[in-house]
Protein backbone atom coordinates (compact mmCIF):
# COMPACT_ATOMS: atom_id res chain seq x y z
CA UNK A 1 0.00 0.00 0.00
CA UNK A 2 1.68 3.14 -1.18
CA UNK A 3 0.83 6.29 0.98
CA UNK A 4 1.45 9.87 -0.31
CA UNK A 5 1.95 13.03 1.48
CA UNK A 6 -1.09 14.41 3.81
CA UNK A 7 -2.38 18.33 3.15
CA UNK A 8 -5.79 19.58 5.06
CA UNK A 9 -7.41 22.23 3.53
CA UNK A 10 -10.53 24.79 4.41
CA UNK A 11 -13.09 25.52 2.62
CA UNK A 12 -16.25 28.06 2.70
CA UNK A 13 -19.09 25.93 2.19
CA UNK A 14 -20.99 29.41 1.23
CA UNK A 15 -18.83 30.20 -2.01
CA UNK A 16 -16.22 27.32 -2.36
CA UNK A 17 -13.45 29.25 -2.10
CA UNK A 18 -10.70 28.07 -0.30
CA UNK A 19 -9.19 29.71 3.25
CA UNK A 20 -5.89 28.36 3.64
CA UNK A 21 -4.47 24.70 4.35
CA UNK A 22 -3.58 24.06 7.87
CA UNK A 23 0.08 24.24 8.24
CA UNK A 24 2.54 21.44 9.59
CA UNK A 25 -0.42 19.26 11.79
CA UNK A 26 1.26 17.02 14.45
CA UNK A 27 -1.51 14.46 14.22
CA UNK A 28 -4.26 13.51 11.56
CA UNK A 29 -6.54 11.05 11.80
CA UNK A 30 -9.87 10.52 9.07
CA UNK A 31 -11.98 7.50 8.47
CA UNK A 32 -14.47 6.00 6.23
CA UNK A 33 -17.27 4.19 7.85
CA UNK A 34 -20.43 1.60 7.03
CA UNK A 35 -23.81 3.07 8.49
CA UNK A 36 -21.86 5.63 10.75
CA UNK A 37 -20.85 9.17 10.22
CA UNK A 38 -17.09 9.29 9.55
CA UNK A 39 -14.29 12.17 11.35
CA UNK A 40 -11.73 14.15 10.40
CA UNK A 41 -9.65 15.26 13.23
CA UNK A 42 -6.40 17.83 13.11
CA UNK A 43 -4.29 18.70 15.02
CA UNK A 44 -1.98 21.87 14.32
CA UNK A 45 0.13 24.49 16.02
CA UNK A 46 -1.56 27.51 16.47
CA UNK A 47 -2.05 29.62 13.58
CA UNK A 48 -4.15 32.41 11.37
CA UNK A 49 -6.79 29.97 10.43
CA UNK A 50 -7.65 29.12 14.02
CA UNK A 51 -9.50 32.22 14.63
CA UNK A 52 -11.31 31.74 10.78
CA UNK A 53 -12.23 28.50 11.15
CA UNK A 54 -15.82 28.31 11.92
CA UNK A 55 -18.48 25.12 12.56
CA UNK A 56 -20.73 24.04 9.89
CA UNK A 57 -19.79 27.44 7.65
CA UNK A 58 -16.65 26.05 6.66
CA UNK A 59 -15.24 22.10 5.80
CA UNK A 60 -11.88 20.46 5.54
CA UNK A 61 -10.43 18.32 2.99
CA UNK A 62 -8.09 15.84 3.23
CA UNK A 63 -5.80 14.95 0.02
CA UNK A 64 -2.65 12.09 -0.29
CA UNK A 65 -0.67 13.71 -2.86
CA UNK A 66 -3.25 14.94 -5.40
CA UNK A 67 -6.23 12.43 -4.74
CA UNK A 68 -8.78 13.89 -2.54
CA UNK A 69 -9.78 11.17 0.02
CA UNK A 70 -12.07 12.99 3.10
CA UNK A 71 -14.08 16.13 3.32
CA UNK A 72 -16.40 17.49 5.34
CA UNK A 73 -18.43 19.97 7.78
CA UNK A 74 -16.16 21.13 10.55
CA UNK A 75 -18.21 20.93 13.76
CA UNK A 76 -15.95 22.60 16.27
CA UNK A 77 -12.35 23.85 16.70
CA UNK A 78 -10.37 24.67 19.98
CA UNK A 79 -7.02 26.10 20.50
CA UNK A 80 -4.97 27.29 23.30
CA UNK A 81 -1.71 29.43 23.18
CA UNK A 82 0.46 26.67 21.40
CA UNK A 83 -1.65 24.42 19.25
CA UNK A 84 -5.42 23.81 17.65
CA UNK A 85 -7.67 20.62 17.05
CA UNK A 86 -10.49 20.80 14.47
CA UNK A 87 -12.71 17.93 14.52
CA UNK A 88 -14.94 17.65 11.08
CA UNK A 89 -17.57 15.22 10.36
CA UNK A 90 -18.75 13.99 6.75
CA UNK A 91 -21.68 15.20 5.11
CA UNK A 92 -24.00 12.71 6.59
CA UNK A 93 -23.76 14.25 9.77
CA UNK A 94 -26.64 16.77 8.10
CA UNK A 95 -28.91 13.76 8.71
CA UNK A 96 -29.13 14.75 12.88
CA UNK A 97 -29.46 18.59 11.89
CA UNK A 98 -32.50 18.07 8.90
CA UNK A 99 -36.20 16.86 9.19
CA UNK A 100 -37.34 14.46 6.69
CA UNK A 101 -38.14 16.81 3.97
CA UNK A 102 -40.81 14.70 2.43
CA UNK A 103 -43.99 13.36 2.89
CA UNK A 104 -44.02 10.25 0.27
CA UNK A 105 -44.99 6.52 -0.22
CA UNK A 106 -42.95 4.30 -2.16
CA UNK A 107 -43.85 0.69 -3.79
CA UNK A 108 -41.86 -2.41 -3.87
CA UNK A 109 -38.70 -0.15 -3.98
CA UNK A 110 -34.65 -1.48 -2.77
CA UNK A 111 -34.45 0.00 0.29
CA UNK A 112 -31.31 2.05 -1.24
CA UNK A 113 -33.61 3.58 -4.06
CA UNK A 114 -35.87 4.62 -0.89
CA UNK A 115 -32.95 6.03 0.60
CA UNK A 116 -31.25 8.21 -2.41
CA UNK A 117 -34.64 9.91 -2.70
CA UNK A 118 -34.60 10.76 1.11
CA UNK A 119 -30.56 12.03 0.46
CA UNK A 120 -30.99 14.08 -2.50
CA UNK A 121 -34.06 15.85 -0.77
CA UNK A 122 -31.50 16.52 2.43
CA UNK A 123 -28.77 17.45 0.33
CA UNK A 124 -30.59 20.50 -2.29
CA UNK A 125 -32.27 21.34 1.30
CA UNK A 126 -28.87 22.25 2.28
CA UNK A 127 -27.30 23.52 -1.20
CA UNK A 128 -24.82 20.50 -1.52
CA UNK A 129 -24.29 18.85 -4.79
CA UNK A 130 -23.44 15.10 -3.88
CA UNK A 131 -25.41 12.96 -5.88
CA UNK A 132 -25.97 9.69 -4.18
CA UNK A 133 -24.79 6.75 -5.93
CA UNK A 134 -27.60 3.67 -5.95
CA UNK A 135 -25.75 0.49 -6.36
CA UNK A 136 -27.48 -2.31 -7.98
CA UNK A 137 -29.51 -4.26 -6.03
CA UNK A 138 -28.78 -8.59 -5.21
CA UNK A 139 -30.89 -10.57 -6.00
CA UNK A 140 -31.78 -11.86 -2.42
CA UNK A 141 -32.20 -7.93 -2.22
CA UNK A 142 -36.12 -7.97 -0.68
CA UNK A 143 -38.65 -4.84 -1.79
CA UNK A 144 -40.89 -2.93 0.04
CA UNK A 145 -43.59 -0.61 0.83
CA UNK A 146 -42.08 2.57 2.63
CA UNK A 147 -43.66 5.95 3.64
CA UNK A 148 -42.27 8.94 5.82
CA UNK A 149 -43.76 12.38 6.58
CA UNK A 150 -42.53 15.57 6.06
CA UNK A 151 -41.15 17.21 9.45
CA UNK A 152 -41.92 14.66 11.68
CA UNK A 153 -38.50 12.68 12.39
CA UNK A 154 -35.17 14.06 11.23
CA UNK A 155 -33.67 11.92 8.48
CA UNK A 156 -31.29 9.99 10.61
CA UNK A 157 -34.60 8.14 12.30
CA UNK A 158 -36.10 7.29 9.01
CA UNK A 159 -32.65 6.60 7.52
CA UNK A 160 -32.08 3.95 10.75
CA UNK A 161 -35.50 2.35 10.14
CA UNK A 162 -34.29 1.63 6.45
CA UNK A 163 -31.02 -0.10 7.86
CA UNK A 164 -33.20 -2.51 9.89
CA UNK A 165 -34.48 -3.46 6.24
CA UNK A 166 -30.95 -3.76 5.24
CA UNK A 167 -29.81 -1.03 4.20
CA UNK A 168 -25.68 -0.20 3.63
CA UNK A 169 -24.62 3.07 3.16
CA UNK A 170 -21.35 5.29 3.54
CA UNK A 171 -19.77 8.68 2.53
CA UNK A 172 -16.32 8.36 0.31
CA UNK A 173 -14.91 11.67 -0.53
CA UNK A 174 -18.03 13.26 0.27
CA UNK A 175 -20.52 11.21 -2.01
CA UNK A 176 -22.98 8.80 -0.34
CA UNK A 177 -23.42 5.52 -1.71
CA UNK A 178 -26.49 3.42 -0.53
CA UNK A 179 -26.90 -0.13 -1.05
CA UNK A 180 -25.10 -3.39 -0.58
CA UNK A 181 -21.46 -3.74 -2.76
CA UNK A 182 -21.37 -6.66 -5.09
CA UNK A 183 -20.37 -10.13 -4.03
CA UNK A 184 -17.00 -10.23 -5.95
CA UNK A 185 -14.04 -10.00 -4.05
CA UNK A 186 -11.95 -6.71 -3.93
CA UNK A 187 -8.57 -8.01 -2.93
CA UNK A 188 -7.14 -11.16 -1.04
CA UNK A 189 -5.28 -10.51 2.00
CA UNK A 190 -3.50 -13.25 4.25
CA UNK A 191 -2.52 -13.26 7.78
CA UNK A 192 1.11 -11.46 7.28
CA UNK A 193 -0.86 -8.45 5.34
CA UNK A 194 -1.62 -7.01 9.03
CA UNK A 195 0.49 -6.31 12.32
CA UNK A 196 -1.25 -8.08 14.98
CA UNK A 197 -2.21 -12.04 14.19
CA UNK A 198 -5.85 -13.00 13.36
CA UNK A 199 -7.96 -14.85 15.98
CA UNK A 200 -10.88 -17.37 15.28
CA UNK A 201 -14.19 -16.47 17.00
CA UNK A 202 -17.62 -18.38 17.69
CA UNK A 203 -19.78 -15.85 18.77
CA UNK A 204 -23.93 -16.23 19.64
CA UNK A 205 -24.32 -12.73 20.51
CA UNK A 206 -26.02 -11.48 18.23
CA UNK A 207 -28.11 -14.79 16.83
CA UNK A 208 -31.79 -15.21 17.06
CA UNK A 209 -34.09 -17.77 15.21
CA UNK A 210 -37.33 -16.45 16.11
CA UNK A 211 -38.45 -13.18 14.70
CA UNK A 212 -41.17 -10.98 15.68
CA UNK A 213 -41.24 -7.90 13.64
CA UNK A 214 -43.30 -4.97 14.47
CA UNK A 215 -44.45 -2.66 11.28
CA UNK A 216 -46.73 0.16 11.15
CA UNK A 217 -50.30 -1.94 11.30
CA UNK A 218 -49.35 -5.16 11.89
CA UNK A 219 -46.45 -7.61 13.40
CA UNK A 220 -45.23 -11.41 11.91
CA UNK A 221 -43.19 -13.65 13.49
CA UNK A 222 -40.77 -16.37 11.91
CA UNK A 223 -38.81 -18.87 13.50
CA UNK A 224 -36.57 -21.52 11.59
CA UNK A 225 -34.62 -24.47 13.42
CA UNK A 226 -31.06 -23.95 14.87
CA UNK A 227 -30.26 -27.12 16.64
CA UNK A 228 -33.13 -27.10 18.90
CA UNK A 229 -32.61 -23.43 20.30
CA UNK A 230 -35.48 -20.63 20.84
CA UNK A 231 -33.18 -17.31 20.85
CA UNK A 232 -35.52 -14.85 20.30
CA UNK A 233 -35.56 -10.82 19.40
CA UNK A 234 -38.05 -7.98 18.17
CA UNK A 235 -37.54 -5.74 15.57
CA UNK A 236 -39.50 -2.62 15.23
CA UNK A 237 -39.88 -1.01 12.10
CA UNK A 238 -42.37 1.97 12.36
CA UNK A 239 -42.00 2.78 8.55
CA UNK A 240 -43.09 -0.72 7.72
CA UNK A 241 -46.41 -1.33 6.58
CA UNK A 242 -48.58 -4.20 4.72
CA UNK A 243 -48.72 -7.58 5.61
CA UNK A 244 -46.87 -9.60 3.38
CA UNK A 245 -44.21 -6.41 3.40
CA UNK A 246 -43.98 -7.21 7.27
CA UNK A 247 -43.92 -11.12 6.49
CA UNK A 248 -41.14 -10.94 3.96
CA UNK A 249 -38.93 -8.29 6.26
CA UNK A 250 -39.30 -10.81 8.83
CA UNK A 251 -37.98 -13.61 6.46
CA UNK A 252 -34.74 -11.70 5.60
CA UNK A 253 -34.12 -10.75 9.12
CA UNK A 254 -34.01 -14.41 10.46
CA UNK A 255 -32.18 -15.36 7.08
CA UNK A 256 -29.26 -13.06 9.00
CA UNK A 257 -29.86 -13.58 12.38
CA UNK A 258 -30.63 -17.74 12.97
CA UNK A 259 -26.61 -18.46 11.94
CA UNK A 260 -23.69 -19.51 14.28
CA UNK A 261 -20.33 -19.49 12.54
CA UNK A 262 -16.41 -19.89 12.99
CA UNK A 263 -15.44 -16.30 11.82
CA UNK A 264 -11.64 -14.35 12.00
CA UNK A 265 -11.27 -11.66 13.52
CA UNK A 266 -8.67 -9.30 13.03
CA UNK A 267 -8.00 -6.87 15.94
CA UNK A 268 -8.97 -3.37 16.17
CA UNK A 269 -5.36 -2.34 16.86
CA UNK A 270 -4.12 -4.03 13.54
CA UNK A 271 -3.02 -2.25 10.87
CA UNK A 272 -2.08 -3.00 7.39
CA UNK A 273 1.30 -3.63 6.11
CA UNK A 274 3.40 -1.54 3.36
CA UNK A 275 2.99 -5.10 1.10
CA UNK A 276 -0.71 -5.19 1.63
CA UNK A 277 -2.31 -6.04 -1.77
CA UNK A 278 -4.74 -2.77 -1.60
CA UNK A 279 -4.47 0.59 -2.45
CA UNK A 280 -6.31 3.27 -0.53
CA UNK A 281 -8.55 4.66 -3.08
CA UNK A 282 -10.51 1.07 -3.36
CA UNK A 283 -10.89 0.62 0.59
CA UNK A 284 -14.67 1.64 0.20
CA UNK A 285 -16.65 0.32 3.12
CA UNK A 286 -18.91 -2.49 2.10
CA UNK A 287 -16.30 -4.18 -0.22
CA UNK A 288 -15.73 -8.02 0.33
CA UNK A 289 -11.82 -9.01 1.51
CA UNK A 290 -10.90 -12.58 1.57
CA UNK A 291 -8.65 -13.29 4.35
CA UNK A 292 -6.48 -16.31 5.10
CA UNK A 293 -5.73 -17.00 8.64
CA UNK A 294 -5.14 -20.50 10.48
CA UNK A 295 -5.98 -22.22 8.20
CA UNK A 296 -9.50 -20.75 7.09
CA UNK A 297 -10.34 -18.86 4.65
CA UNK A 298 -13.33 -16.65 5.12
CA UNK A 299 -14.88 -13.60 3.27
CA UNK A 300 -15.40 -10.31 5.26
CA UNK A 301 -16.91 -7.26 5.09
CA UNK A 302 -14.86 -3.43 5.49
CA UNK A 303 -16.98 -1.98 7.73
CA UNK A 304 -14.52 0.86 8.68
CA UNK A 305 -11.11 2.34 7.64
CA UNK A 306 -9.23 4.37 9.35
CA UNK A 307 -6.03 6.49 8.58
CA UNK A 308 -3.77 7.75 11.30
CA UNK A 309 -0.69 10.14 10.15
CA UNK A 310 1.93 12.26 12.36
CA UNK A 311 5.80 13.24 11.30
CA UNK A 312 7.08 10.28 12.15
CA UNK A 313 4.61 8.31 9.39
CA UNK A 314 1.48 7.34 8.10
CA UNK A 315 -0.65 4.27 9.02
CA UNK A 316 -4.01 2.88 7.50
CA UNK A 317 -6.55 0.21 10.11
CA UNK A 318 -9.18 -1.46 8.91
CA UNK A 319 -12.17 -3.23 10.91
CA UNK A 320 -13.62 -6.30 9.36
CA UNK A 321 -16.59 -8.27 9.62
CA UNK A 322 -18.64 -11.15 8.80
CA UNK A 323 -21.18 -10.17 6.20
CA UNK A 324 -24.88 -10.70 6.19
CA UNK A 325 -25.51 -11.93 2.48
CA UNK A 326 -23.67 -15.20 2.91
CA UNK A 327 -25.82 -17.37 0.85
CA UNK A 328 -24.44 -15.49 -2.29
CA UNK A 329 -21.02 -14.84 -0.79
CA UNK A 330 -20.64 -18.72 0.01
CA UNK A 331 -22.03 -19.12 -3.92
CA UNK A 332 -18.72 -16.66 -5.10
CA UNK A 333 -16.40 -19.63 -3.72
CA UNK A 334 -15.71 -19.20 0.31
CA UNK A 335 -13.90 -22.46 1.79
């Protein structure tokens, strides 16, 4: 993995023009996350732009060498005699700060389709241009019948109802993209492409095998064997409604839940080597690794990367997990 030269610059989110680029930072640290709002955090020694710098009004960008790879809102800045810290957010932090903008039903939609209309409606609310890309949706993708109301939840409520339908979303270089990446595999790593060793885990923590979900008039529950068990859960989903919509939400949610598997795990603190066969521009949360550990080989899912750099040197983390399509990832050639 080749790593260029860091440069932070700020922005006016009122005109585009540029302020300045923060000058010599001791310590920057952005990420790109799945379902979460990613940061952007500087630190600096004191200078002009610390008394410019404002929240919301103006955004930082973060560029290796010429490739832009992070921007975003600034939401606050601090300083002292000696040094400042500005801590940005990416743009789907807006989704805490807006009311749904839209009172709409939609029909057997991809949740993600659902979504982009809901984003593009938050984003010309707030003057951004970021077109959401849709990805395609898989085949075991379900459809259903969604409606919101104008002013009555912000967007991140309505957008956290759609992830309990499945949605995937994150923000790369400022662009969402909703929906779930395709099952091909972006890159094989193996055990000696990190610094700390892989573990095996086989964790029930999260596994349930009888379903009751809870839609807007009416509630199913499914249950499918697991060795005799009865691990149960309840899923509410207030944007839900229809019967066989509630049915057939309640199918896919114990098709992810009613599993128990031998997974690796690679630790939080690991980070990935100079020889690692990935670049940083194709780390895109979502994306399918296959990793090679102890003698399994198992597909995960980037759910987060994260990018530390100082003087001393630059460093790239990544946090991986199992993935919830596994029928079709399984299909793609897992051993």
């Amino acid at each position: 993995m080749k790593l260029e030269a860091a440069a932070v610059a700020v922005h006016s989110i009122v005109d585009g023009s540029t302020l300045g680029v923060l000058e010599c930072p001791t310590q920057l640290t952005w990420s790109r996350e799945l379902n979460e709002v990613s940061r952007c955090r500087v630190e600096a020694p004191i200078q002009e732009l610390s008394e410019i710098v404002t929240p919301w009004l103006h955004w930082v960008s973060c560029w290796h060498g010429q490739a832009l790879q992070w921007i975003g809102p600034v939401v606050s800045v601090t300083r002292d005699r000696a040094a400042m810290t500005v801590d940005a957010r990416d743009v789907s932090v807006l989704m805490w700060h807006t009311r749904t903008q839209i009172t709409r039903q939609w029909s057997q939609l991809n949740v993600a389709e659902i979504a982009a209309d809901m984003w593009r409606d938050m984003l010309t609310f707030h003057a951004i241009d970021a077109d959401p890309v849709v990805l395609p949706a898989l085949a075991s993708h379900g459809r259903y019948d969604v409606a919101v109301q104008a002013d009555m939840k912000l967007v991140q409520q309505d957008m956290a109802q759609l992830s309990k339908l499945g949605l995937r979303w994150t923000v790369v270089r400022g662009r969402p993209i909703l929906g779930t990446q395709p099952t091909d595999l972006a890159a094989e790593l193996a055990d000696c492409d990190f610094t700390a060793a892989a573990t095996i885990s086989r964790s029930g923590a999260k596994t349930a095998n009888d379903v009751r979900v809870q839609g807007k008039n009416g509630a199913h529950t499914e249950r499918v064997p697991l060795g005799g068990l009865h691990l149960q859960s309840i899923v509410s989903l207030d944007d839900l409604f229809g019967v066989s919509n509630i049915r057939r939400a309640t199918q896919d949610y114990v098709a992810r839940s009613a599993t128990i598997r031998d997974e690796l795990v690679i630790p939080q603190t690991a980070t990935l080597t100079p020889d690692a066969p990935v670049e940083l521009d194709m780390l895109v949360p979502g994306i399918n690794l296959a990793v090679s550990a102890l003698g399994l080989r198992t597909i995960l899912r980037l759910d987060q990367v994260q990018m530390t750099g100082s003087p001393s040197g630059m460093e790239v983390a990544v946090t991986l997990s199992t993935p919830d399509n596994r029928t079709e990832l399984e299909q793609a050639g897992e051993q």
